[in-house]
Protein backbone atom coordinates (compact mmCIF):
# COMPACT_ATOMS: atom_id res chain seq x y z
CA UNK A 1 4.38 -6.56 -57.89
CA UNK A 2 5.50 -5.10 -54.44
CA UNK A 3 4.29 -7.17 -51.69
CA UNK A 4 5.61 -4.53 -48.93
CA UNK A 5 3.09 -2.70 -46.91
CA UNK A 6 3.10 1.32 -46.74
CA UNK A 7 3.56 1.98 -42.89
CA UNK A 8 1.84 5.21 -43.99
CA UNK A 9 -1.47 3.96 -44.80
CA UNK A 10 -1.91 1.72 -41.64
CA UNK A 11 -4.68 2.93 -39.13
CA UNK A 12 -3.58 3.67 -35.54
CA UNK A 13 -6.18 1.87 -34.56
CA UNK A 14 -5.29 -1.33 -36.64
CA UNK A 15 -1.89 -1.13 -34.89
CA UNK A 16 -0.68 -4.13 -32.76
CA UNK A 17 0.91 -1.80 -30.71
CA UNK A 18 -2.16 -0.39 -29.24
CA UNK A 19 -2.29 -2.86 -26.09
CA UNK A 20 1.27 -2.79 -25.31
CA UNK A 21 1.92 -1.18 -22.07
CA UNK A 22 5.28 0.03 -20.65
CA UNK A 23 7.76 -2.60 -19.58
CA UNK A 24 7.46 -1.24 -15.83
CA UNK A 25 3.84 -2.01 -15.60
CA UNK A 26 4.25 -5.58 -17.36
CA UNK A 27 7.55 -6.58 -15.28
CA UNK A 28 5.06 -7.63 -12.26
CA UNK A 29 3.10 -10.76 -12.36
CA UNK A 30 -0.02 -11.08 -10.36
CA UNK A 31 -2.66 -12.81 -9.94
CA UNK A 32 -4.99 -12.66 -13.19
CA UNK A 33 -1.74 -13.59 -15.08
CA UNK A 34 -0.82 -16.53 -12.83
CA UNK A 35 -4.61 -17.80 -13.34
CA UNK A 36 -3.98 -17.39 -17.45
CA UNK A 37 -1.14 -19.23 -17.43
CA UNK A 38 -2.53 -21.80 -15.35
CA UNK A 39 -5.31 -21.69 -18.02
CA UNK A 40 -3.40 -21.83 -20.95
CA UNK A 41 -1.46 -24.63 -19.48
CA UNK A 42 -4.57 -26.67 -18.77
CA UNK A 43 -5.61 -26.55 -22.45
CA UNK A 44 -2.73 -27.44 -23.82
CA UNK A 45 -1.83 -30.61 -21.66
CA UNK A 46 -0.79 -33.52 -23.72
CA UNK A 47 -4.25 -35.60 -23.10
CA UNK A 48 -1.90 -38.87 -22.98
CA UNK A 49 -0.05 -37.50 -20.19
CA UNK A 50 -2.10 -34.76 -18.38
CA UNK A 51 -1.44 -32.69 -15.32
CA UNK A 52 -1.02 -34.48 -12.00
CA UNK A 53 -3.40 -33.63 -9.11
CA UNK A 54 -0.29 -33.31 -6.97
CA UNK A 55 1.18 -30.95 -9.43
CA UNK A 56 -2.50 -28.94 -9.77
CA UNK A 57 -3.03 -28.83 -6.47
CA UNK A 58 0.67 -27.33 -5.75
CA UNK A 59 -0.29 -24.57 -8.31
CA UNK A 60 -4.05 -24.27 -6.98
CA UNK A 61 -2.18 -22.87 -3.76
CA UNK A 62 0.73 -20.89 -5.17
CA UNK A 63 -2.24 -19.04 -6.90
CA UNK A 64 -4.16 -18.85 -2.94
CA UNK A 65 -0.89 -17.75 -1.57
CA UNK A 66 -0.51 -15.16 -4.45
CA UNK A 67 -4.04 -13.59 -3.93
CA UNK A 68 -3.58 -13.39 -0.39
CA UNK A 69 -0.19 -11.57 -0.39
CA UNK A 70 -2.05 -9.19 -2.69
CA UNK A 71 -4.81 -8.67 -0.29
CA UNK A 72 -2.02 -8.38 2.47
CA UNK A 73 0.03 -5.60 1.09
CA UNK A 74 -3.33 -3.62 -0.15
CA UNK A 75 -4.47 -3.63 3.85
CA UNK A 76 -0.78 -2.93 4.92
CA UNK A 77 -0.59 0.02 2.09
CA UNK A 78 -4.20 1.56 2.98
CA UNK A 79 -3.00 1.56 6.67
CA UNK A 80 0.42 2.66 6.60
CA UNK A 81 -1.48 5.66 4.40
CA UNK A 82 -3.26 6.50 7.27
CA UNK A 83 -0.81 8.98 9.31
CA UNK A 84 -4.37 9.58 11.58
CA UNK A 85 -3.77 6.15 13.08
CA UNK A 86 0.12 6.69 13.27
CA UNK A 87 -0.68 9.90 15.86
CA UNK A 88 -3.40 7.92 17.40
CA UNK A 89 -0.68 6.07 19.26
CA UNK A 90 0.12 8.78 21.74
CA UNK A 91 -2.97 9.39 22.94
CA UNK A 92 -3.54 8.55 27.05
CA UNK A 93 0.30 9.69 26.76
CA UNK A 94 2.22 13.04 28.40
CA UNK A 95 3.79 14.99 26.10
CA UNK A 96 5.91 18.06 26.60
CA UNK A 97 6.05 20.83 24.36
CA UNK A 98 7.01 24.45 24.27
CA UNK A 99 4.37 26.88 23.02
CA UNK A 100 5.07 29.87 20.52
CA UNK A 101 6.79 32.70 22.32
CA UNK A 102 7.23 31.25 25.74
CA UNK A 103 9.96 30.07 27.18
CA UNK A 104 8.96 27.24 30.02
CA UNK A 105 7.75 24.66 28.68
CA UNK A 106 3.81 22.58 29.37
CA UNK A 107 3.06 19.06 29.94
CA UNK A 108 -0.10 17.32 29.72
CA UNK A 109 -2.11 13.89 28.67
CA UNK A 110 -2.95 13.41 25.61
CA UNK A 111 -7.26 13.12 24.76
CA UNK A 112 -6.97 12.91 20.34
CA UNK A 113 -5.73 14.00 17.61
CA UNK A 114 -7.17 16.42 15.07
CA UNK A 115 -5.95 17.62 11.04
CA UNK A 116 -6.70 20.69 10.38
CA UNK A 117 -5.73 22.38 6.61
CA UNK A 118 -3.46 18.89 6.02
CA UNK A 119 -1.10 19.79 9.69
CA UNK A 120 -2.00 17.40 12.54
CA UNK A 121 -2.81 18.35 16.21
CA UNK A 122 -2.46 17.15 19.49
CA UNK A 123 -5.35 17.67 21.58
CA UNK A 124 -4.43 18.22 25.23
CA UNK A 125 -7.54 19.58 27.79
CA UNK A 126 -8.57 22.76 25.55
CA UNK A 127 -5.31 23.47 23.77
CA UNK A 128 -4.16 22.13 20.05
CA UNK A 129 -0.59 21.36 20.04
CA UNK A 130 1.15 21.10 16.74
CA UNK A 131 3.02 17.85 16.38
CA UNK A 132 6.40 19.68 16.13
CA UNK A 133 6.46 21.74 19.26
CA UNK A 134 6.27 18.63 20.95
CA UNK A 135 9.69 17.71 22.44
CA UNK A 136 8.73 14.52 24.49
CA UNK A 137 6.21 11.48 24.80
CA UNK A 138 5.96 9.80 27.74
CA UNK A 139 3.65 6.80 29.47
CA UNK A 140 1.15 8.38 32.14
CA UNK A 141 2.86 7.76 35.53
CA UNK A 142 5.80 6.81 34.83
CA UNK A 143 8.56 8.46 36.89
CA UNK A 144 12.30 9.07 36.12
CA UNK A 145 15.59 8.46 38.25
């Protein structure tokens, strides 16, 4: 009697390799895997000698400290995505810039910013300056020596 299995006749879908995901995705820990462990742990505690509160409490804020990290670095990525607010910072600024096919160059304050077709603009009084024609920034009334 052969007791071995033909790898042949086993359904993809009966394969326990189905839920195994790439070792770069499952080299991070967060948070629901910090609350499994903690949950696994908690089951099997030896009753005679269960988990201090010291020791749960410790973990209770490892696992607050975890989830607000996360929260942290989802705020910080969704704003350093944002290159509208990045540009924002120049306006009430003077900026200098040279427009195509003259040679002296303009000045003037900055009132917003505008994207148009994915390039961004500086709005100064009724003129759209692109970003890289701009050669300085400066504060509003400030004077040089």
């Amino acid at each position: 009697m052969n007791n071995w299995v033909d790898v042949t006749t086993v359904s993809k879908n009966n394969s326990i390799y189905n839920n195994v995901k790439p070792f770069e995705q499952k080299s991070v820990l967060g948070k629901d895997d910090f609350l499994r462990i903690l949950t696994t742990q908690l089951a099997h505690q030896d009753p005679s000698n269960p988990l201090q509160d010291k020791d749960f409490i410790a973990q209770m804020a490892t696992f607050s400290s975890l989830e607000q990290m996360t929260n942290l670095n989802k705020a910080f990525d969704k704003f350093a995505g944002n290159q509208m607010s990045q540009y924002a910072a120049v306006i009430g600024k003077e900026i200098s810039w040279t427009p195509d096919g003259e040679t002296a160059s303009k000045t003037g304050v900055v009132s917003g910013v505008t994207n148009q077709g994915g390039m961004y603009f500086y709005i100064v009084g009724n003129e759209k300056v692109p970003m890289e024609a701009v050669s300085e920034i400066k504060q509003v009334g400030t004077e040089t020596k």
